[in-house]
N, C-alpha and C. Protein backbone atom coordinates (compact mmCIF):
# COMPACT_ATOMS: atom_id res chain seq x y z
N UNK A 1 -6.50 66.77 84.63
CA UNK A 1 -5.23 67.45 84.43
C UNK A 1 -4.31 66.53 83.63
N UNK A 2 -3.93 67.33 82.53
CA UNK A 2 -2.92 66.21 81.87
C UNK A 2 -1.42 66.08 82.46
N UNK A 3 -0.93 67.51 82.36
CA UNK A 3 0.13 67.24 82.83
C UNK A 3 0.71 68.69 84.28
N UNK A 4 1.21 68.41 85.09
CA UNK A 4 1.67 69.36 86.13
C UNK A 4 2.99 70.04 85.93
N UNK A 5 3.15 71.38 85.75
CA UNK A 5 4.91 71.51 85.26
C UNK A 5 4.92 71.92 86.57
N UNK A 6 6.50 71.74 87.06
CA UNK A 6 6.77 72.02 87.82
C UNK A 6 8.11 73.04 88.36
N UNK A 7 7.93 74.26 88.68
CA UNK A 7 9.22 75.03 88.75
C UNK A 7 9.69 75.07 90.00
N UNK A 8 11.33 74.81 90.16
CA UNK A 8 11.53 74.88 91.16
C UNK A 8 12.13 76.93 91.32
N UNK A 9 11.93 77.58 92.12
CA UNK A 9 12.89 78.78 92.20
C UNK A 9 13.41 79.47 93.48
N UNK A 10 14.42 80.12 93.46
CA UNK A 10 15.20 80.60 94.13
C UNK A 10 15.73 82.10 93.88
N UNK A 11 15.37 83.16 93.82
CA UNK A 11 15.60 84.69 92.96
C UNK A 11 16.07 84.70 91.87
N UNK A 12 15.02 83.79 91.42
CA UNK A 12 15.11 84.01 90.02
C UNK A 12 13.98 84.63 89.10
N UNK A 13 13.81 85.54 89.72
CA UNK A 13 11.97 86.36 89.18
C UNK A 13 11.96 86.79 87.69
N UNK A 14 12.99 87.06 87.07
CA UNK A 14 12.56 87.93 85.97
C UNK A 14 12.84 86.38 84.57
N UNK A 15 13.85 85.60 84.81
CA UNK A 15 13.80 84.44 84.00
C UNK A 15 12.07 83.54 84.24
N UNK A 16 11.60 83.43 85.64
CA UNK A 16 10.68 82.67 86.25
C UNK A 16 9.87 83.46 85.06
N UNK A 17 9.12 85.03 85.21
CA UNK A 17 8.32 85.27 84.54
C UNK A 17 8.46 84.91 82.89
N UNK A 18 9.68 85.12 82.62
CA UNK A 18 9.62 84.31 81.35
C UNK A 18 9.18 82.99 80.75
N UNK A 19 9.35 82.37 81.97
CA UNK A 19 9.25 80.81 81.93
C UNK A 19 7.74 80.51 82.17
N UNK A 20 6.82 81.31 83.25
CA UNK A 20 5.29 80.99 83.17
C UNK A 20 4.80 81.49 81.55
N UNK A 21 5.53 82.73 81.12
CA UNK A 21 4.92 83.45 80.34
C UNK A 21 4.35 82.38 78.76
N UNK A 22 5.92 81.93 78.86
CA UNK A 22 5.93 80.63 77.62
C UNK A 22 4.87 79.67 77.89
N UNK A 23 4.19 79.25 79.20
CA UNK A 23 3.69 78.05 79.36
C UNK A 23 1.94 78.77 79.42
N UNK A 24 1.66 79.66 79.56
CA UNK A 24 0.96 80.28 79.43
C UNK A 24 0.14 81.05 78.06
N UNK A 25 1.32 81.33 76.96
CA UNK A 25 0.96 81.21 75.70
C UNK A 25 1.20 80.32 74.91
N UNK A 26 1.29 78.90 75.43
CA UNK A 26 1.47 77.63 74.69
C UNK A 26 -0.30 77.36 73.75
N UNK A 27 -1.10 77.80 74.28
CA UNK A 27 -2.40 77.56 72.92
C UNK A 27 -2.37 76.38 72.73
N UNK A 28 -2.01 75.34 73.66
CA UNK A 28 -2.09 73.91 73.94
C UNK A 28 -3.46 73.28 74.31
N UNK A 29 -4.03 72.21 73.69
CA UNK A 29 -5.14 71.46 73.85
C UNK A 29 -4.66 70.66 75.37
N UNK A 30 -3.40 70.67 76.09
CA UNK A 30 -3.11 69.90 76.97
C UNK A 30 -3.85 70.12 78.22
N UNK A 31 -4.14 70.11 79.26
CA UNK A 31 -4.86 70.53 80.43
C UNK A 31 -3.23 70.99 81.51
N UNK A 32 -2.95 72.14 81.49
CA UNK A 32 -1.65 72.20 82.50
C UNK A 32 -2.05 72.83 83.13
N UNK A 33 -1.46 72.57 84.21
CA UNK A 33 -1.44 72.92 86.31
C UNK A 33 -0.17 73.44 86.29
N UNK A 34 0.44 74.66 86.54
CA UNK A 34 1.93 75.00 86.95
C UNK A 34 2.12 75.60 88.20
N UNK A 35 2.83 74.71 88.89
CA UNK A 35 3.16 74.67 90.12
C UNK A 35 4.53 75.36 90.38
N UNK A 36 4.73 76.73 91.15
CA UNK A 36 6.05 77.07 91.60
C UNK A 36 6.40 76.94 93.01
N UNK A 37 7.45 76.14 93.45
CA UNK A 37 8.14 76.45 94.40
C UNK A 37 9.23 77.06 94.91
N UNK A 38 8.83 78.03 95.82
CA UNK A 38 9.58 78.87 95.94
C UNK A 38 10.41 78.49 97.01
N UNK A 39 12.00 78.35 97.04
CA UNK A 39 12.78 77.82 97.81
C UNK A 39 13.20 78.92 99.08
N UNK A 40 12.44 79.80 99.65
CA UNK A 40 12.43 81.00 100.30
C UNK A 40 13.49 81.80 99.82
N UNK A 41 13.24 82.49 98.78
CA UNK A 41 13.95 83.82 98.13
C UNK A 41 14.08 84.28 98.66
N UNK A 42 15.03 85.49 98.41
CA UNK A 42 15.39 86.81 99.98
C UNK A 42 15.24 87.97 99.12
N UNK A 43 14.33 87.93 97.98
CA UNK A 43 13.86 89.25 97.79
C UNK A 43 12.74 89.76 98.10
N UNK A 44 12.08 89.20 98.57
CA UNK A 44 10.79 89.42 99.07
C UNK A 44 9.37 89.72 97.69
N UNK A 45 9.66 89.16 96.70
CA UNK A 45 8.67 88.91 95.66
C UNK A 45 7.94 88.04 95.42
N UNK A 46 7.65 87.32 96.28
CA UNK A 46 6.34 85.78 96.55
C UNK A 46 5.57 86.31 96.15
N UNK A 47 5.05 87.50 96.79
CA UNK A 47 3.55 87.78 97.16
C UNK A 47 3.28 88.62 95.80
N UNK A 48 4.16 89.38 95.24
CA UNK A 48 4.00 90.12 93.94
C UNK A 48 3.86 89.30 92.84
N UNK A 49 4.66 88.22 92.84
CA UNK A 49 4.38 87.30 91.77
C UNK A 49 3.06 86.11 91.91
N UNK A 50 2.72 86.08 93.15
CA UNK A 50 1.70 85.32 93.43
C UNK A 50 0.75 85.98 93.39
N UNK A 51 0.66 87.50 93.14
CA UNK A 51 -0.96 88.09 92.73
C UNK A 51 -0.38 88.11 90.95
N UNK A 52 0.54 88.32 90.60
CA UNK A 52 1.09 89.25 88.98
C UNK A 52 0.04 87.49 88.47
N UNK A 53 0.57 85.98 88.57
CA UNK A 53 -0.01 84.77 87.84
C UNK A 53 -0.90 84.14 88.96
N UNK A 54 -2.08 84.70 88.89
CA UNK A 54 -3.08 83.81 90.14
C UNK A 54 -3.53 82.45 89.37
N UNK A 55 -3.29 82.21 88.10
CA UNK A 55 -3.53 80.30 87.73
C UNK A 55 -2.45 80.04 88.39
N UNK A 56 -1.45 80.26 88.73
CA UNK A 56 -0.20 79.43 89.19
C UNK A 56 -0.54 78.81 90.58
N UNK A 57 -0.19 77.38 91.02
CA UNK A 57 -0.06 77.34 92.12
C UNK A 57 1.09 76.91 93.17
N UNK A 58 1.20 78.57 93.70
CA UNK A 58 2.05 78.83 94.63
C UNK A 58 2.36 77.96 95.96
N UNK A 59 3.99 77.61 95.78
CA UNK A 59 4.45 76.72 97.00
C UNK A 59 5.21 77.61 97.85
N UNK A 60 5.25 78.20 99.18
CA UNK A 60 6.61 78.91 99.92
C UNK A 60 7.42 77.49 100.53
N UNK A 61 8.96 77.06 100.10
CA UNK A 61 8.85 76.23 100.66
C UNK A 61 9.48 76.82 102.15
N UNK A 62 9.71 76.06 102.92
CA UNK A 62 10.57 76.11 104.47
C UNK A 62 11.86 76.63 104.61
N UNK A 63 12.87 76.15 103.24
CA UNK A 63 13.84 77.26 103.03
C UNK A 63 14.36 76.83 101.82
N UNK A 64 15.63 77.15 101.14
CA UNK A 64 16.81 76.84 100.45
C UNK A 64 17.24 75.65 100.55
N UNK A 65 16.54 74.33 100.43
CA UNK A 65 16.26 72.81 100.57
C UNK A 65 16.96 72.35 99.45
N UNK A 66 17.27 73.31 97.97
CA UNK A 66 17.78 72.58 97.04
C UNK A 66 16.86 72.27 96.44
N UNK A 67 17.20 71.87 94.92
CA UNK A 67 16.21 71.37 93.77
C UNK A 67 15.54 70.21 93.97
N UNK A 68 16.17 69.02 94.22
CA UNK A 68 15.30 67.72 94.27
C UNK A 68 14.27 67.53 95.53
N UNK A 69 14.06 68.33 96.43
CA UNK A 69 13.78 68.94 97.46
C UNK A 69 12.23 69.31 97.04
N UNK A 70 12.41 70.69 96.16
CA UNK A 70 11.62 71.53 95.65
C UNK A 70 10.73 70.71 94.69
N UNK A 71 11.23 69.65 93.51
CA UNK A 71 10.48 68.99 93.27
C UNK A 71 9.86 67.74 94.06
N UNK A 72 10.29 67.53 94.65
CA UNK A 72 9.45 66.32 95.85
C UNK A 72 8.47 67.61 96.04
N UNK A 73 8.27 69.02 96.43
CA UNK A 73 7.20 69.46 97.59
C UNK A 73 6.14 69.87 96.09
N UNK A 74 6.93 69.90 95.12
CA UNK A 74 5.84 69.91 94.07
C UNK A 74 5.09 68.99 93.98
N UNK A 75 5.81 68.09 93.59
CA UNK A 75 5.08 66.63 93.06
C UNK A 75 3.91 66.08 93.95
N UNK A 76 4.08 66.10 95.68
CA UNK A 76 2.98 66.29 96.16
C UNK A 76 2.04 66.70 96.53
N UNK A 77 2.54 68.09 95.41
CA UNK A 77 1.07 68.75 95.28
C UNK A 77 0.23 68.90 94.30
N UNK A 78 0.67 67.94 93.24
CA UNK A 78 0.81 67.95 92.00
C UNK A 78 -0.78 67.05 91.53
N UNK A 79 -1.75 67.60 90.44
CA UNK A 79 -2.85 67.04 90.48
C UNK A 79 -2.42 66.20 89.16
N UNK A 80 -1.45 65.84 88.71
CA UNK A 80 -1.58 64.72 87.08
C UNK A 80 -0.38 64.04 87.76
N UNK A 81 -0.62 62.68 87.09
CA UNK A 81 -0.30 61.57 87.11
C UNK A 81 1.25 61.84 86.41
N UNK A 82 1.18 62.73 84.98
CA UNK A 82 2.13 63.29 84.40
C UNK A 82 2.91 64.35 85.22
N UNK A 83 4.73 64.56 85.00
CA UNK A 83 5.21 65.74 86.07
C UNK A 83 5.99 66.30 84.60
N UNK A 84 6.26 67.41 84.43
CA UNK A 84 7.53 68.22 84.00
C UNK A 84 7.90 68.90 84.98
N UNK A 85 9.63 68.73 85.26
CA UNK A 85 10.27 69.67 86.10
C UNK A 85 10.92 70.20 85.49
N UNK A 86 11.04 71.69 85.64
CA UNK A 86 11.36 72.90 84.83
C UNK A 86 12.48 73.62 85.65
N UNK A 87 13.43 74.00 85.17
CA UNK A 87 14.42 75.19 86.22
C UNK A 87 13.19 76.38 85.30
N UNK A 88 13.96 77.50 86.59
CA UNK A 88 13.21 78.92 86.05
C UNK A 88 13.53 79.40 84.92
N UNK A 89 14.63 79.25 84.26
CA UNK A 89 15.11 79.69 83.15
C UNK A 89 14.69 79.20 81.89
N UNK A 90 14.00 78.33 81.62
CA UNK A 90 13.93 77.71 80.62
C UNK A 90 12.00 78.44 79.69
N UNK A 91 12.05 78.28 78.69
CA UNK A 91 11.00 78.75 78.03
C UNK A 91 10.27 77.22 77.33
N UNK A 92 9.17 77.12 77.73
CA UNK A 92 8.29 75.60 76.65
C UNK A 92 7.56 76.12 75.54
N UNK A 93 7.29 76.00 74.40
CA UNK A 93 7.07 75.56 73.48
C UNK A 93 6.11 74.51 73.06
N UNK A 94 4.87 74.86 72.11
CA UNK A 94 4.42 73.80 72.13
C UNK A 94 4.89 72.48 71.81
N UNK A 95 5.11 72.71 70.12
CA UNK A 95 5.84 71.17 70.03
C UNK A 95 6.32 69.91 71.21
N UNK A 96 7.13 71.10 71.43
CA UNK A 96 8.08 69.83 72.61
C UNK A 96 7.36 69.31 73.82
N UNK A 97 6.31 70.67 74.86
CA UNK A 97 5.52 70.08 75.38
C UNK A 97 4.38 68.87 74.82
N UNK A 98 4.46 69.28 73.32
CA UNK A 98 3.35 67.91 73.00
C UNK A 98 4.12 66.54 73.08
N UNK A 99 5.47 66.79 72.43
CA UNK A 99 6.54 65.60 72.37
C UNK A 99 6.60 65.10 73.40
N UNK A 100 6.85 65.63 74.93
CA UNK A 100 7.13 65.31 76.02
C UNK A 100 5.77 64.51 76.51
N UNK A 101 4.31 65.00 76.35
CA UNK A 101 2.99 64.08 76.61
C UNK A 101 2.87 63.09 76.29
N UNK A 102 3.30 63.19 74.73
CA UNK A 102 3.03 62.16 73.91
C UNK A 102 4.53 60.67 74.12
């Protein structure tokens, strides 16, 4: 695994899908693992979004712990040595993911 991205989220489903969607059509030679944690949302869409991206791997965390939180429960689940932490909102790109490896 080269590198692990890591999202933290909180009802944020329809930016989130944007945000796997980008990392997903990156057509990257990189080896990526994307890890979401879910900070227990109160819409009840875990389970819809955890069948909609089955490469993803799904975190429920314990509750609304906050971001640095969410990335700690990533990171130890995290299979590369390399981390990107991502809010849900954001879209990657190859370039920059290569910039960021490299």
């Amino acid at each position: 695994m080269d590198i692990s991205i890591i999202i933290v989220n909180y009802n944020s489903w329809v930016v989130l899908s944007d945000c796997i969607e980008s990392i997903l059509n990156l057509n990257s030679t990189l080896n990526t693992e994307i890890i979401v944690v879910d900070n227990k949302s109160t819409n009840d869409l875990f389970l819809q979004y955890q069948q909609k991206y089955p490469t993803v791997k799904w975190i429920s965390n314990s509750g609304n712990n906050g971001f640095a939180n969410g990335c700690n429960v990533g990171a130890a689940n995290a299979s590369s040595d390399y981390l990107l932490f991502l809010n849900p909102d954001t879209k990657v790109d190859k370039p920059n993911l290569d910039s960021f490896f490299d």
